[in-house]
Protein backbone atom coordinates (compact mmCIF):
# COMPACT_ATOMS: atom_id res chain seq x y z
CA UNK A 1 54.41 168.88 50.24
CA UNK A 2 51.21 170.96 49.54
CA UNK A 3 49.50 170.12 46.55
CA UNK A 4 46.77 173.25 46.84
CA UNK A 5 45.42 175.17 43.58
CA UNK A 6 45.12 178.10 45.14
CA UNK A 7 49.04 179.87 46.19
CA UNK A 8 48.96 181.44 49.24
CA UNK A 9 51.05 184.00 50.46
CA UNK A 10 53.37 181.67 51.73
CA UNK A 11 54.04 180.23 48.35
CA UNK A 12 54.39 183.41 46.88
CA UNK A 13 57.19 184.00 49.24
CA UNK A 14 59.07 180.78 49.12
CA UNK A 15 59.31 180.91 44.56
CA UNK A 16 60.55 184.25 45.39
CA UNK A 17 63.42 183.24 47.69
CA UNK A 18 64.08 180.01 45.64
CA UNK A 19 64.42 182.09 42.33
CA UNK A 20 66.40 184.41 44.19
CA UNK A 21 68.65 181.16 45.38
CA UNK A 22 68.57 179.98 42.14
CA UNK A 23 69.64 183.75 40.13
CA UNK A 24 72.42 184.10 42.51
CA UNK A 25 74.18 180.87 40.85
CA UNK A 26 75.50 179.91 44.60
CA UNK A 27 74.40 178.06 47.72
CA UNK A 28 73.55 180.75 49.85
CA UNK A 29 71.88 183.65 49.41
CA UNK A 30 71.53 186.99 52.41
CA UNK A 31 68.27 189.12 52.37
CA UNK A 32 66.91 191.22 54.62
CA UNK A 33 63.13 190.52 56.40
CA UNK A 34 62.44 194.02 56.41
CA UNK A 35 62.84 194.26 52.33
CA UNK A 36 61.29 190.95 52.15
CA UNK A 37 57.74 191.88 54.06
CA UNK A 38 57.69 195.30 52.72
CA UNK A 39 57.81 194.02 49.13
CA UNK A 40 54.97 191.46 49.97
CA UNK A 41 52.94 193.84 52.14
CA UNK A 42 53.16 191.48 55.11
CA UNK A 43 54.59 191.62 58.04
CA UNK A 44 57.82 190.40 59.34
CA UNK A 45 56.60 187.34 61.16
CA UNK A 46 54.82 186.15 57.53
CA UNK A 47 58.01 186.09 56.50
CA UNK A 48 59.10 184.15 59.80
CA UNK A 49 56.67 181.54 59.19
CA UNK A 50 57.54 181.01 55.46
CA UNK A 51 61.52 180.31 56.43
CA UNK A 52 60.52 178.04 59.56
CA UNK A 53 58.36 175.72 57.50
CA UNK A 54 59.47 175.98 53.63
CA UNK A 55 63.37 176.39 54.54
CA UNK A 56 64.10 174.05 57.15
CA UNK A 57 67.12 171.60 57.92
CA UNK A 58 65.08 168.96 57.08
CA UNK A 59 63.78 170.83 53.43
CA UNK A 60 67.75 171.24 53.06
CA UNK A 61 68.29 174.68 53.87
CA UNK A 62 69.96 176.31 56.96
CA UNK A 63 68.56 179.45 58.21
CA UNK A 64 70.77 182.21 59.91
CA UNK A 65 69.22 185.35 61.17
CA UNK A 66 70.91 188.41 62.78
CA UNK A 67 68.27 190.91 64.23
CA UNK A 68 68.32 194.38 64.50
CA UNK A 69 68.84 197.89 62.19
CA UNK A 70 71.23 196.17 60.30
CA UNK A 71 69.78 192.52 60.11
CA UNK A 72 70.07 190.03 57.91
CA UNK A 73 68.69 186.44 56.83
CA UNK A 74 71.30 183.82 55.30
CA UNK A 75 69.85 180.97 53.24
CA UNK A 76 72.03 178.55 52.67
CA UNK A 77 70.92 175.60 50.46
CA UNK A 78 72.59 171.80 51.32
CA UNK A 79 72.89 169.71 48.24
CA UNK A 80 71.37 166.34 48.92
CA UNK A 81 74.31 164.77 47.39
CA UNK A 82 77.04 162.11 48.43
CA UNK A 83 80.05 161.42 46.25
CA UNK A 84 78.60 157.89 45.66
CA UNK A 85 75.67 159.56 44.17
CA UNK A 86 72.15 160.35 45.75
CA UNK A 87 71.50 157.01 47.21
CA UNK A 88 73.56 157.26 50.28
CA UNK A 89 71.39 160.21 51.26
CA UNK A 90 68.46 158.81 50.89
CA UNK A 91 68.96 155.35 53.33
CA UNK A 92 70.52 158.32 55.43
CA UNK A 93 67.88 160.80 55.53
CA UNK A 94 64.73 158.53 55.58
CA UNK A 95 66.64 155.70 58.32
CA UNK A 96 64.98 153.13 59.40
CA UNK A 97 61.48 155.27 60.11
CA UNK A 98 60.16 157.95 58.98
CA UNK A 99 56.94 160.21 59.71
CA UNK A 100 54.42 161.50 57.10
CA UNK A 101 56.23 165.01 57.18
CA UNK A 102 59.69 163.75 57.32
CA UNK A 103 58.61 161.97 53.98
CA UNK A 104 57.07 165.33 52.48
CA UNK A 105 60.36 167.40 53.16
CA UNK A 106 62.07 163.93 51.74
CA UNK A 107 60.19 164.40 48.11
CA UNK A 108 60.31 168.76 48.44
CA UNK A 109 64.24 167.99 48.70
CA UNK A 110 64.02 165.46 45.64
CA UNK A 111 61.64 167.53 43.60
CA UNK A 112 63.77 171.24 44.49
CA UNK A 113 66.78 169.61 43.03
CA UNK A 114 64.90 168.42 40.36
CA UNK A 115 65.90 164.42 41.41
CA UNK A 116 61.87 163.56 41.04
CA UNK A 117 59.29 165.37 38.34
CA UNK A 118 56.46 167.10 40.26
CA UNK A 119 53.77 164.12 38.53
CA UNK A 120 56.03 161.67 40.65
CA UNK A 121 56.22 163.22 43.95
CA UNK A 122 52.50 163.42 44.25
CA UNK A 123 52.45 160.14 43.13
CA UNK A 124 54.76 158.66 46.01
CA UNK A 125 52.98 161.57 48.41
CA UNK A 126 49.26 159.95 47.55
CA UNK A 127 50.52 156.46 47.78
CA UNK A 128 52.52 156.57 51.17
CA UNK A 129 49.54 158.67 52.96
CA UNK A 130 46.87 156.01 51.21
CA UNK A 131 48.60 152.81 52.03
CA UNK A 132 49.64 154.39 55.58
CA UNK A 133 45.95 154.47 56.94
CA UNK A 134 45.18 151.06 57.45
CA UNK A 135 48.42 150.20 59.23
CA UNK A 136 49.07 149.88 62.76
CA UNK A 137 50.74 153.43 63.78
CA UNK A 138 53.52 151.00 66.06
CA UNK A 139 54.74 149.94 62.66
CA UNK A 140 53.94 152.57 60.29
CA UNK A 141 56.90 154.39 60.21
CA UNK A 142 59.03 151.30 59.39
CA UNK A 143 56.50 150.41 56.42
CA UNK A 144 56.77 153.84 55.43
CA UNK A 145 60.11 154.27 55.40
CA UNK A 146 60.91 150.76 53.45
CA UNK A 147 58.35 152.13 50.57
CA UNK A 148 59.91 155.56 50.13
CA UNK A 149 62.96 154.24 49.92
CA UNK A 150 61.82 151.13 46.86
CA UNK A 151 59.63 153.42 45.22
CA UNK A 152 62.52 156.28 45.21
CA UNK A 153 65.05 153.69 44.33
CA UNK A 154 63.15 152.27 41.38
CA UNK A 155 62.68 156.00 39.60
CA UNK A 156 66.23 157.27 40.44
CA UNK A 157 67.90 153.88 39.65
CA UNK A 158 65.34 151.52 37.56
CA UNK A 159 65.95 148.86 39.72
């Protein structure tokens, strides 16, 4: 999760395809590259980048892409939800141990599907990578991964 004042190109790309995701009322969403780096005066591998890191499995998207004259892109956007409610997923997705970045797509997920407010995500985000530093990086993961899942527990449940 970037928390930069200054948007680069990259975010500028990834509201776009996001408010195109959400105007389309549906999961999935097909666009072409070509359109997409000719409208932001970049080139095709800018746009590349932006669906590699900002639309990955683990940000809950799947990416299909069909090159050529008549290529494509296909978005498709996986709701972090469980019919037991969002708390399955999350002792799913964050497991027993869990990286710094694994954490960050964790709270983009949460925050995209508006689960967490923005002010709480950089909370959590501050607090993992603060408390992380000073631990052992054999056990890190495992400390990490048991405070993402009480602090994200506590705000989605209270308890």
């Amino acid at each position: 999760m970037e928390v930069a004042f200054i948007s680069s190109l990259a975010d500028h790309i990834e509201r776009y395809i996001k408010a195109l995701l959400d105007q389309s009322g549906q999961s999935g969403l097909e666009i072409r590259r070509i359109e997409l780096a000719e409208l932001f005066e970049c080139v095709p591998s800018q746009i590349n980048y932006v669906l590699k890191t900002r639309f990955s499995n683990e940000r809950g998207y799947i990416v299909e892409s069909r090159r050529g004259g008549g290529g494509y892109i296909r978005i498709l956007r996986l709701e972090p939800q469980h019919q037991q409610g969002i708390c399955p997923w999350i002792y799913e997705t964050i497991g027993e141990s869990i990286d710094m970045d694994g954490a960050e797509a964790v709270l983009v997920r949460l925050l995209d599907h508006e689960y967490l407010s923005r002010k709480e995500a950089v909370v959590i985000r501050s607090l993992l990578a603060e408390e992380m530093q000073n631990i052992n990086p054999v056990y890190a993961g495992r400390i990490r991964a048991m405070l993402l899942r009480s602090m994200l527990m506590v705000l989605l449940y209270g308890s």
